[in-house]
ModelCIF file with pLDDT and N, C-alpha, C, O atoms, coordinates in Angstrom:
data_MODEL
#
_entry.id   MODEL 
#
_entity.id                         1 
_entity.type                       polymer 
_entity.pdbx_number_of_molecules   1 
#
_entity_poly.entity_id                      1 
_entity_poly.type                           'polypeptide(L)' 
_entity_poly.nstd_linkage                   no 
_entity_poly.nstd_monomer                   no 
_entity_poly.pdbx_seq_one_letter_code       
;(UNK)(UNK)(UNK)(UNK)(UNK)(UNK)(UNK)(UNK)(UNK)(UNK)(UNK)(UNK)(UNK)(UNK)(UNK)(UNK)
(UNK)(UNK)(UNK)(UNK)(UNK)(UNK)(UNK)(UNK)(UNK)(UNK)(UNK)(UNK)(UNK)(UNK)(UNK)(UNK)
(UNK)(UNK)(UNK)(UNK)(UNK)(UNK)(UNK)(UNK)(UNK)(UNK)(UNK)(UNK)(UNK)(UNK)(UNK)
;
_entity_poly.pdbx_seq_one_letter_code_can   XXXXXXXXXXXXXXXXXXXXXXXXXXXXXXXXXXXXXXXXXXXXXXX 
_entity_poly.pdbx_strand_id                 A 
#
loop_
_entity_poly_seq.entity_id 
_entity_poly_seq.num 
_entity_poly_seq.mon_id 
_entity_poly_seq.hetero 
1 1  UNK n 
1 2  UNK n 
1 3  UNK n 
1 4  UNK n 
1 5  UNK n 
1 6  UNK n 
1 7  UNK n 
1 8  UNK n 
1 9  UNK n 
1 10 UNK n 
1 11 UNK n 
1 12 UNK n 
1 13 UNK n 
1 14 UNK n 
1 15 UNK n 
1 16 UNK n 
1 17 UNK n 
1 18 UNK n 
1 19 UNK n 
1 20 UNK n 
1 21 UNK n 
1 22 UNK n 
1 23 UNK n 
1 24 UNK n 
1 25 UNK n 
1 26 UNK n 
1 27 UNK n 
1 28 UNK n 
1 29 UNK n 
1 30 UNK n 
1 31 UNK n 
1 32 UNK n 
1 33 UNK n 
1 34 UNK n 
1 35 UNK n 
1 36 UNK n 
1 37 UNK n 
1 38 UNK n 
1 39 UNK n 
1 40 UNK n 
1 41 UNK n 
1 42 UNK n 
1 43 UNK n 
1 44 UNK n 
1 45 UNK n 
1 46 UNK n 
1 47 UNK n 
#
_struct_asym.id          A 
_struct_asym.entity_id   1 
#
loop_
_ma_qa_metric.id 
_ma_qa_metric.mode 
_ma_qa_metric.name 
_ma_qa_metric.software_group_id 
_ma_qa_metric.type 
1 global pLDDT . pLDDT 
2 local  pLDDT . pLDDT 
#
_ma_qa_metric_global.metric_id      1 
_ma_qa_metric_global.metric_value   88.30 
_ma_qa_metric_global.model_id       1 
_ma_qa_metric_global.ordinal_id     1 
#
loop_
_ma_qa_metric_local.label_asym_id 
_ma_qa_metric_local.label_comp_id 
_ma_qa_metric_local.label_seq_id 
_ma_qa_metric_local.metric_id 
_ma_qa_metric_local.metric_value 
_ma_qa_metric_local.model_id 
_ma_qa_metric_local.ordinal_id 
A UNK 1  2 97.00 1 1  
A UNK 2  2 97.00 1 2  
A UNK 3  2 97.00 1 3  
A UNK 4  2 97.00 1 4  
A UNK 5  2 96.00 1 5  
A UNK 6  2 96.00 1 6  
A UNK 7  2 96.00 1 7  
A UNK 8  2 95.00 1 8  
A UNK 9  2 93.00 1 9  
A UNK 10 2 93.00 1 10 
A UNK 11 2 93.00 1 11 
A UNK 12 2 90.00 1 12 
A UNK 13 2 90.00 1 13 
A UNK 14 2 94.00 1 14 
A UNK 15 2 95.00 1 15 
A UNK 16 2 96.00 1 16 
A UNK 17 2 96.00 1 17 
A UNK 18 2 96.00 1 18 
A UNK 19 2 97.00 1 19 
A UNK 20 2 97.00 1 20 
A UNK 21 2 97.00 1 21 
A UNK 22 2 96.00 1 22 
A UNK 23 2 96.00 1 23 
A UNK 24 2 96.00 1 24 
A UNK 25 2 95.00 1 25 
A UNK 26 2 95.00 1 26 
A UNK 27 2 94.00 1 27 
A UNK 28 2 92.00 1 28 
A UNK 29 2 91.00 1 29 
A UNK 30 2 89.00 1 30 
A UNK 31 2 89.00 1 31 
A UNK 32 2 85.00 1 32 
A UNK 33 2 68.00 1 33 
A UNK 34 2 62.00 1 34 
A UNK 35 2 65.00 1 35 
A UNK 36 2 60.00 1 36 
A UNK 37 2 62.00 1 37 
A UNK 38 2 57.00 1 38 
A UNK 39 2 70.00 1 39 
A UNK 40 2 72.00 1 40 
A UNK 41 2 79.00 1 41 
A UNK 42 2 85.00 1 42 
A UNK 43 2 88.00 1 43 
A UNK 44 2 89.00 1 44 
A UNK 45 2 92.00 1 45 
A UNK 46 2 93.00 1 46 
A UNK 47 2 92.00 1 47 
#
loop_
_atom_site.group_PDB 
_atom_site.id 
_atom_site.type_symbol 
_atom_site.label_atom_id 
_atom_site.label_alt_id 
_atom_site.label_comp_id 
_atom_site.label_asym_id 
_atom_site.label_entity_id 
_atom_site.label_seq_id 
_atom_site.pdbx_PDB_ins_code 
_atom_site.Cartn_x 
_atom_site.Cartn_y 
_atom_site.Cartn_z 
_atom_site.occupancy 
_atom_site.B_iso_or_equiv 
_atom_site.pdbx_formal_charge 
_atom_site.auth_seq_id 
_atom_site.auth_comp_id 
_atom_site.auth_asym_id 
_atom_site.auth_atom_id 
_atom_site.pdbx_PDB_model_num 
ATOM 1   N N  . UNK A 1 1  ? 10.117  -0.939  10.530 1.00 97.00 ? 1  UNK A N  1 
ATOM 2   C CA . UNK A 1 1  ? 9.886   0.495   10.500 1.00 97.00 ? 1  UNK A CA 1 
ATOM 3   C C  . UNK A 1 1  ? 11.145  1.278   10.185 1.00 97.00 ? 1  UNK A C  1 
ATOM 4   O O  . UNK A 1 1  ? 11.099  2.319   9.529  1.00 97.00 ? 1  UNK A O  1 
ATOM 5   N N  . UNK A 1 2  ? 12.529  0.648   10.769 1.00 97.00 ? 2  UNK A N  1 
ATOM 6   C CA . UNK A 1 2  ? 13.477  1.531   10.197 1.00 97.00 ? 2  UNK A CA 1 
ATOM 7   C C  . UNK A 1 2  ? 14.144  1.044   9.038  1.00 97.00 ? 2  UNK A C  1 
ATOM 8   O O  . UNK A 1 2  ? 15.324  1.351   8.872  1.00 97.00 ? 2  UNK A O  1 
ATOM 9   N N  . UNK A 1 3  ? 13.668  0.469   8.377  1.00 97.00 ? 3  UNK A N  1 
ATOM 10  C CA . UNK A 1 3  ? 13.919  -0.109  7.254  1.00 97.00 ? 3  UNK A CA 1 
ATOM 11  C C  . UNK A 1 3  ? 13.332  0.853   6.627  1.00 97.00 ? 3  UNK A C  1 
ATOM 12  O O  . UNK A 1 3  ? 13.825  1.727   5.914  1.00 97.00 ? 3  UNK A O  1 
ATOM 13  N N  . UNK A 1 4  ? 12.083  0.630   6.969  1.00 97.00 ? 4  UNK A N  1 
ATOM 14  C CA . UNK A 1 4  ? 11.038  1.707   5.783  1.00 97.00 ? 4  UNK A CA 1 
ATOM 15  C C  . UNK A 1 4  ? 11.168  3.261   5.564  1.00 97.00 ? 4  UNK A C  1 
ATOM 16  O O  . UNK A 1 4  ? 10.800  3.915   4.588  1.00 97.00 ? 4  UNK A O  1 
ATOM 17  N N  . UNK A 1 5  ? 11.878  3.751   6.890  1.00 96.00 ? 5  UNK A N  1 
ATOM 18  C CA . UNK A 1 5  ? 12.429  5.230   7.183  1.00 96.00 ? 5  UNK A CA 1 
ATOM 19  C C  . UNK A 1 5  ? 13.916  5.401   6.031  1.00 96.00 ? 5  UNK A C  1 
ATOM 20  O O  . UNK A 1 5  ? 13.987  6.348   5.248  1.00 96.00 ? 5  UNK A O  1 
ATOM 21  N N  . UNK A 1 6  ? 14.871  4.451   6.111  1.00 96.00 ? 6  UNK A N  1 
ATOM 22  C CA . UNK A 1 6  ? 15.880  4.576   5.533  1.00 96.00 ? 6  UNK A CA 1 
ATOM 23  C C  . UNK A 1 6  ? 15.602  4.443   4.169  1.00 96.00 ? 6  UNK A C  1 
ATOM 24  O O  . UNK A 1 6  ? 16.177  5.092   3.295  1.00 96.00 ? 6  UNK A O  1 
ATOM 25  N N  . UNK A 1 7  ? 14.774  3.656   3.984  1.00 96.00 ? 7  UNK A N  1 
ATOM 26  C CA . UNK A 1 7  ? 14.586  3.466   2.209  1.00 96.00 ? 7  UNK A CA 1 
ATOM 27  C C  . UNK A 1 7  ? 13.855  4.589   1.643  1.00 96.00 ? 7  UNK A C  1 
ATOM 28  O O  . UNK A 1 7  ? 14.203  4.772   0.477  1.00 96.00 ? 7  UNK A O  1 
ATOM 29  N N  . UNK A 1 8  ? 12.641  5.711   2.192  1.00 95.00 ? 8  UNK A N  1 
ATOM 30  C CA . UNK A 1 8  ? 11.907  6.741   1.924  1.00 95.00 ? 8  UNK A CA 1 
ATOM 31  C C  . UNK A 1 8  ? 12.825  7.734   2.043  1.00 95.00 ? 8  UNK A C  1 
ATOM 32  O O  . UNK A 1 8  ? 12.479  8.807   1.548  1.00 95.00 ? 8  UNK A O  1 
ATOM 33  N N  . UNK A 1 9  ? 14.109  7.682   2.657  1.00 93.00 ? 9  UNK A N  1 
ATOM 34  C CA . UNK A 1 9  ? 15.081  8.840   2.455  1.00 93.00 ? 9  UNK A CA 1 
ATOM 35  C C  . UNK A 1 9  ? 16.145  8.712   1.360  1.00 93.00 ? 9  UNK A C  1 
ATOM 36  O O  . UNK A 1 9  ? 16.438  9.619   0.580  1.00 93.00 ? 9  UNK A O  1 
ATOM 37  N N  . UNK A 1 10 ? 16.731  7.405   1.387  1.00 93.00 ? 10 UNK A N  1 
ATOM 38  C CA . UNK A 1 10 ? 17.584  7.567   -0.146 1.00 93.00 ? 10 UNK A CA 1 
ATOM 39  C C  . UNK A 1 10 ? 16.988  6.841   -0.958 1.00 93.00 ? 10 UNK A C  1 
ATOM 40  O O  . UNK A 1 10 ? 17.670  6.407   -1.886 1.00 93.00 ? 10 UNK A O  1 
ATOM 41  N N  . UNK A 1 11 ? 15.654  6.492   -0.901 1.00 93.00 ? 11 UNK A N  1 
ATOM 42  C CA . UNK A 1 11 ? 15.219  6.229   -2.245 1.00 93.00 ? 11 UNK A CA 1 
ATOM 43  C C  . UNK A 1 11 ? 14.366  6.917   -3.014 1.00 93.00 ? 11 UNK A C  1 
ATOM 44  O O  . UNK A 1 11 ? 13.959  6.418   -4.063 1.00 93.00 ? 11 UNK A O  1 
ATOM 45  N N  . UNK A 1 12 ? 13.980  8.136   -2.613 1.00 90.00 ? 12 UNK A N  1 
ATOM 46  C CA . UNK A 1 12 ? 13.208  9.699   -3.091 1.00 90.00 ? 12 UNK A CA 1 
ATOM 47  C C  . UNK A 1 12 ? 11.235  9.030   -3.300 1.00 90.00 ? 12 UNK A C  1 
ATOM 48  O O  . UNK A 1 12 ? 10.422  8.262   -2.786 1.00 90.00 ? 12 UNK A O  1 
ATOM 49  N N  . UNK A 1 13 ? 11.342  9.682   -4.040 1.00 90.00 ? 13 UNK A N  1 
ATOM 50  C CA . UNK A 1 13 ? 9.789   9.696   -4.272 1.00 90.00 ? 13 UNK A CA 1 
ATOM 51  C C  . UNK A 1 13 ? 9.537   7.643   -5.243 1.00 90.00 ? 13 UNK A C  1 
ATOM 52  O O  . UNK A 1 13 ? 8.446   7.075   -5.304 1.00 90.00 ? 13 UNK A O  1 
ATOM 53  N N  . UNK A 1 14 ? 10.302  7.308   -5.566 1.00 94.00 ? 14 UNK A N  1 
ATOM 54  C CA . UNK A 1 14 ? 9.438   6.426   -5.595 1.00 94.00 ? 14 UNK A CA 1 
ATOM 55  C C  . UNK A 1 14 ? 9.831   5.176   -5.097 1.00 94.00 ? 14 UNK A C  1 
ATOM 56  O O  . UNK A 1 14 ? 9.645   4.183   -5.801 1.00 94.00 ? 14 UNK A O  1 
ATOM 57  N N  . UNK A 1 15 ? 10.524  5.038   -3.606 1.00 95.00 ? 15 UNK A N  1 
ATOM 58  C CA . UNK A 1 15 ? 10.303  4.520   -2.237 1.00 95.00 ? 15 UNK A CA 1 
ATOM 59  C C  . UNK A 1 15 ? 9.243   5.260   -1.751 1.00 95.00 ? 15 UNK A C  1 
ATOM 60  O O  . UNK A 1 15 ? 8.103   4.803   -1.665 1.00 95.00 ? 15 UNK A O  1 
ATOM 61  N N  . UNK A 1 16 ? 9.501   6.173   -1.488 1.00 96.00 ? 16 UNK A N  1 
ATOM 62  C CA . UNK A 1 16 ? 7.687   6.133   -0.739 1.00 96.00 ? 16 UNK A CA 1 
ATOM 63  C C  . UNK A 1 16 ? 6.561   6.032   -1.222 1.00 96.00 ? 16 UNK A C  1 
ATOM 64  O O  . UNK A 1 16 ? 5.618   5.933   -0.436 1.00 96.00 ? 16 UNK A O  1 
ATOM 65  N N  . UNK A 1 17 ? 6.353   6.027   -2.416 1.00 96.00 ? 17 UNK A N  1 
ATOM 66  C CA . UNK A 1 17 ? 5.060   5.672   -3.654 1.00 96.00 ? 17 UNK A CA 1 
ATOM 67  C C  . UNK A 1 17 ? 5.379   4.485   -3.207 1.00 96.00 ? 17 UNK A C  1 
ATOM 68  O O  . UNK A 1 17 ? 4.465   4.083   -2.487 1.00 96.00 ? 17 UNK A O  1 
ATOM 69  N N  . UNK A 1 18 ? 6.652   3.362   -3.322 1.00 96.00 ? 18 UNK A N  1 
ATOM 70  C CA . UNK A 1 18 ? 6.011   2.064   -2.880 1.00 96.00 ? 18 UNK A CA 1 
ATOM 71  C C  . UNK A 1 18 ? 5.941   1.746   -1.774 1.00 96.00 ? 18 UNK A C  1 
ATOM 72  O O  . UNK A 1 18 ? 5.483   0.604   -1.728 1.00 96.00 ? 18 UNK A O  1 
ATOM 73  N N  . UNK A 1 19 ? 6.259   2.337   -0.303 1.00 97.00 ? 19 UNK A N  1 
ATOM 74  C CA . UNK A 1 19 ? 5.649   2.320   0.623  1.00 97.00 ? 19 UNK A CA 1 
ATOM 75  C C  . UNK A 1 19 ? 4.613   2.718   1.049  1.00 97.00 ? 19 UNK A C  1 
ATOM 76  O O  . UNK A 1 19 ? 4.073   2.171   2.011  1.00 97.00 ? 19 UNK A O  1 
ATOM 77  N N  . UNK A 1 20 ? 4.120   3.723   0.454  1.00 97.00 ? 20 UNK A N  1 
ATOM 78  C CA . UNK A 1 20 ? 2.646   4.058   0.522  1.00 97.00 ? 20 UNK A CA 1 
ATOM 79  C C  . UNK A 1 20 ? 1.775   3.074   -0.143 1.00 97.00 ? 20 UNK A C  1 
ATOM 80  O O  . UNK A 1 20 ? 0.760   2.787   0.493  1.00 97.00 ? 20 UNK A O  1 
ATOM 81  N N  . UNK A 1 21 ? 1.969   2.395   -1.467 1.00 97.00 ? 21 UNK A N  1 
ATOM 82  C CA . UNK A 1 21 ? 1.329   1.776   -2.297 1.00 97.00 ? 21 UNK A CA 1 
ATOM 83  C C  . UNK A 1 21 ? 0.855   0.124   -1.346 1.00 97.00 ? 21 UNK A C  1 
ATOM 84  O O  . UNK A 1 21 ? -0.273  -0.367  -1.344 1.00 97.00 ? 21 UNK A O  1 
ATOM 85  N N  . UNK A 1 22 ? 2.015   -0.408  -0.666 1.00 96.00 ? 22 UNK A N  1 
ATOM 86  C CA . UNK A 1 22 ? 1.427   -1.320  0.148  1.00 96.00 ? 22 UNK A CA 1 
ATOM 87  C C  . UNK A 1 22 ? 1.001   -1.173  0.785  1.00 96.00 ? 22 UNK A C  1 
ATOM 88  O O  . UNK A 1 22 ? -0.025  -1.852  0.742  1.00 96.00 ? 22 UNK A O  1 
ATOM 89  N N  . UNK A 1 23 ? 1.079   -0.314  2.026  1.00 96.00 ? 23 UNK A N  1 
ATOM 90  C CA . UNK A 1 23 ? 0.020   0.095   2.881  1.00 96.00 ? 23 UNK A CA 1 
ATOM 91  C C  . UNK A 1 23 ? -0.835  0.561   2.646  1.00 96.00 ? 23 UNK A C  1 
ATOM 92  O O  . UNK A 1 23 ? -1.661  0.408   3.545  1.00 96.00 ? 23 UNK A O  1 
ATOM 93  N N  . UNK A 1 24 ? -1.227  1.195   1.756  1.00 96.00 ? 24 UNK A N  1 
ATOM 94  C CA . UNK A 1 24 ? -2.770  1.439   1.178  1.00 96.00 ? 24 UNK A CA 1 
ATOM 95  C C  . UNK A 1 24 ? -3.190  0.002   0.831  1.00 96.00 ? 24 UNK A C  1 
ATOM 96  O O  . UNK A 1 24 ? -4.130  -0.303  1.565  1.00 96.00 ? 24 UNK A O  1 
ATOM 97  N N  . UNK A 1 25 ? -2.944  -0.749  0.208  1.00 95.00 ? 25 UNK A N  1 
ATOM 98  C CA . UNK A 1 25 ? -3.574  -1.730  -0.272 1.00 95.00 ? 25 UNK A CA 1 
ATOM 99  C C  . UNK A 1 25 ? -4.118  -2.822  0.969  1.00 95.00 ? 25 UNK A C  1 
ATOM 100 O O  . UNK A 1 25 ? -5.135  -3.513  1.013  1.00 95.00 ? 25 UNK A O  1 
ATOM 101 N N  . UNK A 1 26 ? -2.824  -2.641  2.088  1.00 95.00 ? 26 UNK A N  1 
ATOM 102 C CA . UNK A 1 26 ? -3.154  -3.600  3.138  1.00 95.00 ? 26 UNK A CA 1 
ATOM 103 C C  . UNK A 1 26 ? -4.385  -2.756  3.800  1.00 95.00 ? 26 UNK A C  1 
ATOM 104 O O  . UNK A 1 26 ? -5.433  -3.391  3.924  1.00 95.00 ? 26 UNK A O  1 
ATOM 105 N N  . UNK A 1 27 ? -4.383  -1.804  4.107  1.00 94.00 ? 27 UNK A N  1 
ATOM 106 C CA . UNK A 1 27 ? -5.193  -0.966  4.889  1.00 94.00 ? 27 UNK A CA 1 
ATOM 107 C C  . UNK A 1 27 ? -6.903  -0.788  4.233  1.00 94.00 ? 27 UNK A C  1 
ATOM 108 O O  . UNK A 1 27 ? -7.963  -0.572  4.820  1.00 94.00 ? 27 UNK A O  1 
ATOM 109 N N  . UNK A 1 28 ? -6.526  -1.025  2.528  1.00 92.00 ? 28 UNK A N  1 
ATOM 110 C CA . UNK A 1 28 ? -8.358  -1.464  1.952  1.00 92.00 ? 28 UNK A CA 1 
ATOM 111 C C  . UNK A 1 28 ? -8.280  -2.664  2.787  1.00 92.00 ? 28 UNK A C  1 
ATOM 112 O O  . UNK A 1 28 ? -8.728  -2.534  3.926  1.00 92.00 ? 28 UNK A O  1 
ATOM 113 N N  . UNK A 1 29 ? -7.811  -3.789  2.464  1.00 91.00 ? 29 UNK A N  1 
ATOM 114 C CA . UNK A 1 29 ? -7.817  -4.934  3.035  1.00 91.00 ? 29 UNK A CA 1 
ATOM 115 C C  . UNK A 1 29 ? -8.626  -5.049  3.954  1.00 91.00 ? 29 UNK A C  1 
ATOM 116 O O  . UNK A 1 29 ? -9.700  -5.648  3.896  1.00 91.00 ? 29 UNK A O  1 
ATOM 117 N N  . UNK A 1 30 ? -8.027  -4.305  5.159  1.00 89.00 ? 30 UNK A N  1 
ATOM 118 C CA . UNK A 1 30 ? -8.223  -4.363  6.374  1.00 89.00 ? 30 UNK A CA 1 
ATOM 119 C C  . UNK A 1 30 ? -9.531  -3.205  6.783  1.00 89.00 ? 30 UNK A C  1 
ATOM 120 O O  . UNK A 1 30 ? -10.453 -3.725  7.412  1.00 89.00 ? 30 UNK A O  1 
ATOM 121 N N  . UNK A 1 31 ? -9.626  -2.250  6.591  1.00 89.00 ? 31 UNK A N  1 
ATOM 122 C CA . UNK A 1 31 ? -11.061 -1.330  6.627  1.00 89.00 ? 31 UNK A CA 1 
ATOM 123 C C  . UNK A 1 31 ? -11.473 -1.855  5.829  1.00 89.00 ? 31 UNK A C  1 
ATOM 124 O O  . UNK A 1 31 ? -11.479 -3.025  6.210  1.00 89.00 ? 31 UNK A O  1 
ATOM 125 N N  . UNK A 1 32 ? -11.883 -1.808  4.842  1.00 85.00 ? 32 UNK A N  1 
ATOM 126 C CA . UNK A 1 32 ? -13.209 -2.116  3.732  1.00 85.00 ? 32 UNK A CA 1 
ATOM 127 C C  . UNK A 1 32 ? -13.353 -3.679  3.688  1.00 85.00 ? 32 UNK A C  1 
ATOM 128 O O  . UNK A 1 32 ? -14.260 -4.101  2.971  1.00 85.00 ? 32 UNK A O  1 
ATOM 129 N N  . UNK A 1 33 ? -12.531 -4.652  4.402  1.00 68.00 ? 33 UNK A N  1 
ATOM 130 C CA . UNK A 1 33 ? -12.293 -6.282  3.955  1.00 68.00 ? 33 UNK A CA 1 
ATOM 131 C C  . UNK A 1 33 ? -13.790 -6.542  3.238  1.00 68.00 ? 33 UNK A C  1 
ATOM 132 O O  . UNK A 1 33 ? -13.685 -7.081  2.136  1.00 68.00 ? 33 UNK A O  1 
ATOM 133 N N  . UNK A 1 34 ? -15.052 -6.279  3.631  1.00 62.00 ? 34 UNK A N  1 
ATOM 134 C CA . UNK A 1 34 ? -16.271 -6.533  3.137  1.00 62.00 ? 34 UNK A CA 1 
ATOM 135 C C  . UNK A 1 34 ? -16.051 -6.433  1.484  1.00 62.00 ? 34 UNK A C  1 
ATOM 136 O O  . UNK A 1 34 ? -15.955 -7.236  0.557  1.00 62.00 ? 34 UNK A O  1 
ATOM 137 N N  . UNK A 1 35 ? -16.025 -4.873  1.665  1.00 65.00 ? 35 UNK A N  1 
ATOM 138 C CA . UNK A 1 35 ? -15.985 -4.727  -0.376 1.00 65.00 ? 35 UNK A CA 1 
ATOM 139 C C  . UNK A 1 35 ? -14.536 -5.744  -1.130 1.00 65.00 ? 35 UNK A C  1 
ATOM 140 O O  . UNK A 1 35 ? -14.515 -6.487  -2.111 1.00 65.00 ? 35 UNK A O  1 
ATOM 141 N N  . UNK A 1 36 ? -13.518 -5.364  -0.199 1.00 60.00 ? 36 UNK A N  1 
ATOM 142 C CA . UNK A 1 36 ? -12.288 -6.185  -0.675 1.00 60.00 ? 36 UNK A CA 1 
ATOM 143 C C  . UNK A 1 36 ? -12.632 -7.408  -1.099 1.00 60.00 ? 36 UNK A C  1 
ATOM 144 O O  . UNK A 1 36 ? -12.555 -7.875  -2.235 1.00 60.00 ? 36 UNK A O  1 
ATOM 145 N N  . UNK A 1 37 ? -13.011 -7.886  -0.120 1.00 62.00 ? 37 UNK A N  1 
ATOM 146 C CA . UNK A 1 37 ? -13.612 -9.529  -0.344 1.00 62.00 ? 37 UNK A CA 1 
ATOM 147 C C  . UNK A 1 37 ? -14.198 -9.780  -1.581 1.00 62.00 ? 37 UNK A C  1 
ATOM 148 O O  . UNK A 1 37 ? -13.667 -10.738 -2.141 1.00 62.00 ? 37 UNK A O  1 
ATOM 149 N N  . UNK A 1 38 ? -15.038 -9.299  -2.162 1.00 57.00 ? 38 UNK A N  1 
ATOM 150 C CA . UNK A 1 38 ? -16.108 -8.948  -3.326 1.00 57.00 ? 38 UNK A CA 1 
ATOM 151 C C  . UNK A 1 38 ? -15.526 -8.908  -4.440 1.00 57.00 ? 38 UNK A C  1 
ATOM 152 O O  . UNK A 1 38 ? -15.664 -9.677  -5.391 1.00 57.00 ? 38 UNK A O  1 
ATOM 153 N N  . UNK A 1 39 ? -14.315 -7.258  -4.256 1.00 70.00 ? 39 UNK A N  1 
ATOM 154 C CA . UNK A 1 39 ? -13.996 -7.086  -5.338 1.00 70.00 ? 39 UNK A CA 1 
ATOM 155 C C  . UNK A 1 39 ? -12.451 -8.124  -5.730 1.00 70.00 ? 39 UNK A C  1 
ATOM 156 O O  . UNK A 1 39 ? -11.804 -8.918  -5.047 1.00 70.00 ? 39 UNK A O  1 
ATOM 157 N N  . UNK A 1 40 ? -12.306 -7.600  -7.237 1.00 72.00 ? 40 UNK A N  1 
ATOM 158 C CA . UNK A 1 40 ? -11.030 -8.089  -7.961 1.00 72.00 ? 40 UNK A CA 1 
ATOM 159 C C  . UNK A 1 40 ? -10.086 -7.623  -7.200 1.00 72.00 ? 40 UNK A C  1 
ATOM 160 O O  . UNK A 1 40 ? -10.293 -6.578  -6.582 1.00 72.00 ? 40 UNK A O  1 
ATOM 161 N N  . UNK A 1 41 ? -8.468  -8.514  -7.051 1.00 79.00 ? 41 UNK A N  1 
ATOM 162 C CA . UNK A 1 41 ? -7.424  -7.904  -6.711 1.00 79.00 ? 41 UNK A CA 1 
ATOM 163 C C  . UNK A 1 41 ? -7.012  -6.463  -7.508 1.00 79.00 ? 41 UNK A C  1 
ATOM 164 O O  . UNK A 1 41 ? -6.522  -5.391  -7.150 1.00 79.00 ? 41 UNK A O  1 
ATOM 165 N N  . UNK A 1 42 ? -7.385  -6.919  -8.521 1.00 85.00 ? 42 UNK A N  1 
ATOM 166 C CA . UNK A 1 42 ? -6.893  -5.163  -9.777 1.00 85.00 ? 42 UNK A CA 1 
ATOM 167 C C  . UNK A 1 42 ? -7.344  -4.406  -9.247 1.00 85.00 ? 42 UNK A C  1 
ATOM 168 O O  . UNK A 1 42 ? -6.561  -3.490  -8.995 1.00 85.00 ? 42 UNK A O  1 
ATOM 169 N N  . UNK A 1 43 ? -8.773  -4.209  -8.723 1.00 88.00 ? 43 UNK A N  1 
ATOM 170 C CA . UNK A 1 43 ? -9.022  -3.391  -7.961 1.00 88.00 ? 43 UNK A CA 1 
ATOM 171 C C  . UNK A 1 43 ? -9.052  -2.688  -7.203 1.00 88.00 ? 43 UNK A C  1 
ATOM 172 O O  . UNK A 1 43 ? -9.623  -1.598  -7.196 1.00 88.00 ? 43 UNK A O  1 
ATOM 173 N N  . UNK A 1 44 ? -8.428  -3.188  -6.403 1.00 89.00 ? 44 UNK A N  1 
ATOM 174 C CA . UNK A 1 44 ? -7.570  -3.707  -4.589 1.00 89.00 ? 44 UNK A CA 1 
ATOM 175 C C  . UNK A 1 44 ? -6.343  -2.698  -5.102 1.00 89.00 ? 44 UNK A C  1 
ATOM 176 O O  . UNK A 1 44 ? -6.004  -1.603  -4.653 1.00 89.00 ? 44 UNK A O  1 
ATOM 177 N N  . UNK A 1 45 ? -5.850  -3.414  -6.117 1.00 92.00 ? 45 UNK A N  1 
ATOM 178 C CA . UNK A 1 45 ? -4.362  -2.764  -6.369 1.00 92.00 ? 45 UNK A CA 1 
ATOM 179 C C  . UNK A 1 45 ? -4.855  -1.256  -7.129 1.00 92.00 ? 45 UNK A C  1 
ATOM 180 O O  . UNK A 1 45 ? -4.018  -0.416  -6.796 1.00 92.00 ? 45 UNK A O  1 
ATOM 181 N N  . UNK A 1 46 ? -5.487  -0.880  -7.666 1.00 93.00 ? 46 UNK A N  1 
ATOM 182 C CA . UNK A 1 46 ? -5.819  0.081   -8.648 1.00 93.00 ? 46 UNK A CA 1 
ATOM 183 C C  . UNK A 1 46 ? -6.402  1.308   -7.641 1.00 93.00 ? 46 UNK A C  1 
ATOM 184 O O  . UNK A 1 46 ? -6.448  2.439   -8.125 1.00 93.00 ? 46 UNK A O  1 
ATOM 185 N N  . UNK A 1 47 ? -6.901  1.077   -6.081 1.00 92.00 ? 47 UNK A N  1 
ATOM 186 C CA . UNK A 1 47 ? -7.542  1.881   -5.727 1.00 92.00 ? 47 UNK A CA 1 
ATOM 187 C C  . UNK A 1 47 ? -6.132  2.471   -4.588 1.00 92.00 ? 47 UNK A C  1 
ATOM 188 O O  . UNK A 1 47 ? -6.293  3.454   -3.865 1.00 92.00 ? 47 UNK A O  1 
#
């Protein structure tokens, strides 16, 4: 977590696009796992 705090401050907007970007993806994962399961990773990654 303070890893992820220090990198969203000197690394501007796109540290936190990629900290947001994995946790969104883990978080379909994990709520939707049903559709996840189903669908394509591109998908997974695309949503």
């Amino acid at each position: 977590g303070g890893g992820a705090s220090v990198l969203a401050v000197v690394g501007g907007r796109w540290a936190v696009l990629g900290i947001l970007f994995v946790h969104m993806v883990l978080a379909v994962e994990g709520l939707l796992w049903r559709a996840a399961r189903v669908s394509s990773d591109v998908l997974v990654w695309l949503l």
